[in-house]
N, C-alpha and C. Protein backbone atom coordinates (compact mmCIF):
# COMPACT_ATOMS: atom_id res chain seq x y z
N UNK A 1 52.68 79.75 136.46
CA UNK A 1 52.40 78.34 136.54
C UNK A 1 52.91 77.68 135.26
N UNK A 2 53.62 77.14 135.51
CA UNK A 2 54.50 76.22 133.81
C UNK A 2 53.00 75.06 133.87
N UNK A 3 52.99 74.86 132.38
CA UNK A 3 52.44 74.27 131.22
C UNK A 3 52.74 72.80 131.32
N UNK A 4 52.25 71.58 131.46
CA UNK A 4 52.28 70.88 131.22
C UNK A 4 52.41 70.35 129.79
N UNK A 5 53.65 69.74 129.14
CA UNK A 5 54.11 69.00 128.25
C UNK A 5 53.04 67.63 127.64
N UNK A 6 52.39 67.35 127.03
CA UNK A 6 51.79 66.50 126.62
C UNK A 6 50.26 66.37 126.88
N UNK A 7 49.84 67.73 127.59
CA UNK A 7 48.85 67.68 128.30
C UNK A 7 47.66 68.45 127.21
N UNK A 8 46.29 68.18 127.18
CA UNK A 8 45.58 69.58 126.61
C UNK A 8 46.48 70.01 125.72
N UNK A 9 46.17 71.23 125.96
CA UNK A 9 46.16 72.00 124.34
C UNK A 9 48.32 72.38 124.34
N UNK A 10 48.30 71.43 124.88
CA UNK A 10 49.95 71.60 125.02
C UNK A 10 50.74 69.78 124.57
N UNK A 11 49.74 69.84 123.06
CA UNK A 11 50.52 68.52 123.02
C UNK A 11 49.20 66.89 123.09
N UNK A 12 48.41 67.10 123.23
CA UNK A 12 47.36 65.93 123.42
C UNK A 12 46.92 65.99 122.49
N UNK A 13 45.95 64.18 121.93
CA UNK A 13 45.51 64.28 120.96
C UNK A 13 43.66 64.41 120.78
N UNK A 14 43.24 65.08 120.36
CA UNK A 14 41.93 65.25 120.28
C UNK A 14 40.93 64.47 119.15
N UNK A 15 39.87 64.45 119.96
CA UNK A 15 38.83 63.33 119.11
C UNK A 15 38.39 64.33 118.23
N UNK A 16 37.79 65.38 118.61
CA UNK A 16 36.94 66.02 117.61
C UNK A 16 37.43 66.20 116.56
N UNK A 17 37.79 66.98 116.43
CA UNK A 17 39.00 67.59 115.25
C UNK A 17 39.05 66.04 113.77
N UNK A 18 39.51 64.58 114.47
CA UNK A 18 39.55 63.45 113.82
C UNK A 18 38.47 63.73 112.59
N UNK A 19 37.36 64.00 113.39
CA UNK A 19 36.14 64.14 112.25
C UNK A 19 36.68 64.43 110.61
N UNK A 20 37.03 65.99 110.74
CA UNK A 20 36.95 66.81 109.70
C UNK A 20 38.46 65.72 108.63
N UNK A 21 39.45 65.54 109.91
CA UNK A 21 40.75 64.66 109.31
C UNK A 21 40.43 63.24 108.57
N UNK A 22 39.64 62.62 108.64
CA UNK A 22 39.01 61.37 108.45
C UNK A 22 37.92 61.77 106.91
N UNK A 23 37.20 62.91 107.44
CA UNK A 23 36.75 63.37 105.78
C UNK A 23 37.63 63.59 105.25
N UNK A 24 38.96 64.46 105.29
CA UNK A 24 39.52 64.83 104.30
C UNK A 24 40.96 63.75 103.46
N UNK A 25 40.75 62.64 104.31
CA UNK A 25 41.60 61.69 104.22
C UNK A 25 41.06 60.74 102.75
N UNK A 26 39.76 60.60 103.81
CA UNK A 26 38.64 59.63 102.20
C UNK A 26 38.73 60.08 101.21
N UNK A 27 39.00 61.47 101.03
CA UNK A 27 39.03 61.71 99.43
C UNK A 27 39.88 61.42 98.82
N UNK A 28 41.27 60.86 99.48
CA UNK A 28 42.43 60.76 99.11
C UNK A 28 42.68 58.80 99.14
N UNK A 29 42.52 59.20 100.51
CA UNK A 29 43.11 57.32 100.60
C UNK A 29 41.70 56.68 101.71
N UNK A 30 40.55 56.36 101.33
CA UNK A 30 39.71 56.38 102.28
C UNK A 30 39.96 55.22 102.99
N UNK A 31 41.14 53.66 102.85
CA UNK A 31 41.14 52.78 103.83
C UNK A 31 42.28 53.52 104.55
N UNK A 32 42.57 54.22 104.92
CA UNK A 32 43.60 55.19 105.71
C UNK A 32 42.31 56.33 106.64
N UNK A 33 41.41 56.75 106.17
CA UNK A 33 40.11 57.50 107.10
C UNK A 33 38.99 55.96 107.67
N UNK A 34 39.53 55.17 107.31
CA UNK A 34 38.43 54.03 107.75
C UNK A 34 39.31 53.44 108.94
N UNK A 35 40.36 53.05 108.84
CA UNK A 35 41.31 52.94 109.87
C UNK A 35 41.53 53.70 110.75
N UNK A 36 41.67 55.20 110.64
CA UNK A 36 41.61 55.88 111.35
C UNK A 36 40.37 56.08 112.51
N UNK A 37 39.05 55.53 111.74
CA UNK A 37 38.06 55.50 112.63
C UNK A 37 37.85 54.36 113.69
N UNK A 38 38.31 53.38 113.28
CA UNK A 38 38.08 51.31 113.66
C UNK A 38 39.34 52.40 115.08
N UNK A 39 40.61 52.77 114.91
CA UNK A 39 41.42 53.11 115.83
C UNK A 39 40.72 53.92 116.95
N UNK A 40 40.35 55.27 116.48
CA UNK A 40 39.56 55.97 117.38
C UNK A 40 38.52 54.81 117.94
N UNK A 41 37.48 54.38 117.49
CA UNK A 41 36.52 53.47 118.49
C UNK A 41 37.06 52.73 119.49
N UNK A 42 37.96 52.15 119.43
CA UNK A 42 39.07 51.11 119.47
C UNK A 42 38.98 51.68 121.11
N UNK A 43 40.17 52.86 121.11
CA UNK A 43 40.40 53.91 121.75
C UNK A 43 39.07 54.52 122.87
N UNK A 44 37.94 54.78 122.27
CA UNK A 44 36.94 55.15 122.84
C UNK A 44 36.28 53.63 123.86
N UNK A 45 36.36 52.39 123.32
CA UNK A 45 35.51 51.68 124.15
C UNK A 45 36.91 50.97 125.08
N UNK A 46 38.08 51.39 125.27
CA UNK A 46 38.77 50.84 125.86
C UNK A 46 39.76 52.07 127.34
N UNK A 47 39.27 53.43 126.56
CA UNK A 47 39.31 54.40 127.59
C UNK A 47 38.42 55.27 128.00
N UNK A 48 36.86 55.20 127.39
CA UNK A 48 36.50 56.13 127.29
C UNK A 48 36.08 57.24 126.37
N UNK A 49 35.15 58.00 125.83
CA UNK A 49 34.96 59.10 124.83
C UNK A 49 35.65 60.23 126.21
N UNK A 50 36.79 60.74 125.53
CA UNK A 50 37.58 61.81 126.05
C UNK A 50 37.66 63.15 125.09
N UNK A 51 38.12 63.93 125.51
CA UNK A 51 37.93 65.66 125.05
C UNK A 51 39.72 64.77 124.26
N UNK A 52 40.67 64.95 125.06
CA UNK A 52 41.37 64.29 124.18
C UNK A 52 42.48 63.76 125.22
N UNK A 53 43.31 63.36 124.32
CA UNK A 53 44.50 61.81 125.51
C UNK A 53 46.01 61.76 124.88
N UNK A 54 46.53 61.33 125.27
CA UNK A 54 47.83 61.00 124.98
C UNK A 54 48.37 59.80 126.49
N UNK A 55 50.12 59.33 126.17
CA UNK A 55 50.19 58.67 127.04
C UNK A 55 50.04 58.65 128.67
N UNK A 56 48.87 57.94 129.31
CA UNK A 56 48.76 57.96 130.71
C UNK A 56 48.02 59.04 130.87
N UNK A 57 47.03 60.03 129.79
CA UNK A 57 46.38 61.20 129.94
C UNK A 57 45.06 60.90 129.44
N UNK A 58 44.24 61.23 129.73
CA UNK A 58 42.35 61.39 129.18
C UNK A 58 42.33 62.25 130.06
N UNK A 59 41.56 63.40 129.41
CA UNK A 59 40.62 64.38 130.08
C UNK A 59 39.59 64.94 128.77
N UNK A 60 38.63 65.32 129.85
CA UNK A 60 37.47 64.75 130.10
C UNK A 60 37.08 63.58 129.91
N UNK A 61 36.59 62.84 130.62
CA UNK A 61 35.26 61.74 130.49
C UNK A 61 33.95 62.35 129.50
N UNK A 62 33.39 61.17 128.78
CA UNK A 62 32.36 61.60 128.69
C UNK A 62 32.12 62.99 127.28
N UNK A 63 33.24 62.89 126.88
CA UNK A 63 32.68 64.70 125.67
C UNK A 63 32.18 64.40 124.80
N UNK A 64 31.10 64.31 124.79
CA UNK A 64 29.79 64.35 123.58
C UNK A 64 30.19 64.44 122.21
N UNK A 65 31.22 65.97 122.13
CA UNK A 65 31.39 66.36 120.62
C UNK A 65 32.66 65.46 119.80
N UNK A 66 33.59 64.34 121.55
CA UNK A 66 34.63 64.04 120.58
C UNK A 66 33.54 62.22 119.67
N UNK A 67 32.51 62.12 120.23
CA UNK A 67 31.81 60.91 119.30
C UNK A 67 31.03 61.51 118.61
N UNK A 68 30.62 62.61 118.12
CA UNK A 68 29.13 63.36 117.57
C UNK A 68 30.09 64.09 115.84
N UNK A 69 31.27 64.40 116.00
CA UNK A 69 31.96 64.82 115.21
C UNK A 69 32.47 63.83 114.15
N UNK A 70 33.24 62.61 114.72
CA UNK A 70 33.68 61.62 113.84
C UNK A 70 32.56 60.95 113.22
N UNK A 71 31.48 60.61 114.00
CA UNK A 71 30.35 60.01 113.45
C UNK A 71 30.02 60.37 112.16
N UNK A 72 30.15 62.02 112.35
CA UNK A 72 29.26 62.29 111.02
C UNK A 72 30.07 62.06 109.99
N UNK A 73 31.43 61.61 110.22
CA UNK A 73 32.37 62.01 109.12
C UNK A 73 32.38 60.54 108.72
N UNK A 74 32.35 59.58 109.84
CA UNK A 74 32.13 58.33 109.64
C UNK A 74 30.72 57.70 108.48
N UNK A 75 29.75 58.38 108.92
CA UNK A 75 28.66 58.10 108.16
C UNK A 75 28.30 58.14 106.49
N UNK A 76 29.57 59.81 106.28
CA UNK A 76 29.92 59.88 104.85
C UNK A 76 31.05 59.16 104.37
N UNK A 77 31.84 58.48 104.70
CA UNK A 77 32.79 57.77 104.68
C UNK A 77 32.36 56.04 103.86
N UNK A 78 31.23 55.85 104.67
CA UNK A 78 30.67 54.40 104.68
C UNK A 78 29.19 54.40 103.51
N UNK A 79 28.58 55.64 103.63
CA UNK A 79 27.23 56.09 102.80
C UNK A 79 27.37 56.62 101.74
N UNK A 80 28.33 57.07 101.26
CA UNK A 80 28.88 57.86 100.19
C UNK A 80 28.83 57.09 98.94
C-alpha cells in the first residue's frame, strides 16, 4: 500500500510537539514562541483541535493532547 505524501506521519504538521517548540523558542526569541501560539489558536478555532494538518488535511478531530501540550508551554511563556 504506497504512503501518502503530506499525510500523518508522512509529512503533516502536528500540534503537540508545537508545545515543547514554543518553549524552546522563548528562550531565544519569545515574540517568535508567542506568535507561534496566536497562529496555532488561530488554526485551532478555524479548523478544529487536530492530531495534525497540512494543506486540505486534518486528522483527527478533537485530540486533547494537540491543546493540553501547547497550553502548558503557553502558560510558561506568558507567567514566567
Amino acid at each position: 500500500m504506497p504512503v501518502e505524501k503530506e499525510r500523518y506521519q508522512n509529512g503533516a504538521f502536528w500540534a503537540t510537539p508545537s508545545g515543547w517548540v514554543m518553549g524552546a523558542l522563548n528562550g531565544r526569541t519569545p515574540e517568535l514562541a508567542r506568535r507561534m501560539f496566536a497562529d496555532l489558536v488561530e488554526d485551532f478555532r478555524s479548523g478544529g483541535i487536530c492530531e495534525c494538518v497540512n494543506a486540505g488535511y486534518r486528522n483527527p478531530e478533537r485530540y486533547v493532547n494537540s491543546a493540553t501540550n501547547p497550553r502548558g508551554a503557553a502558560r510558561k511563556i506568558w507567567h514566567e
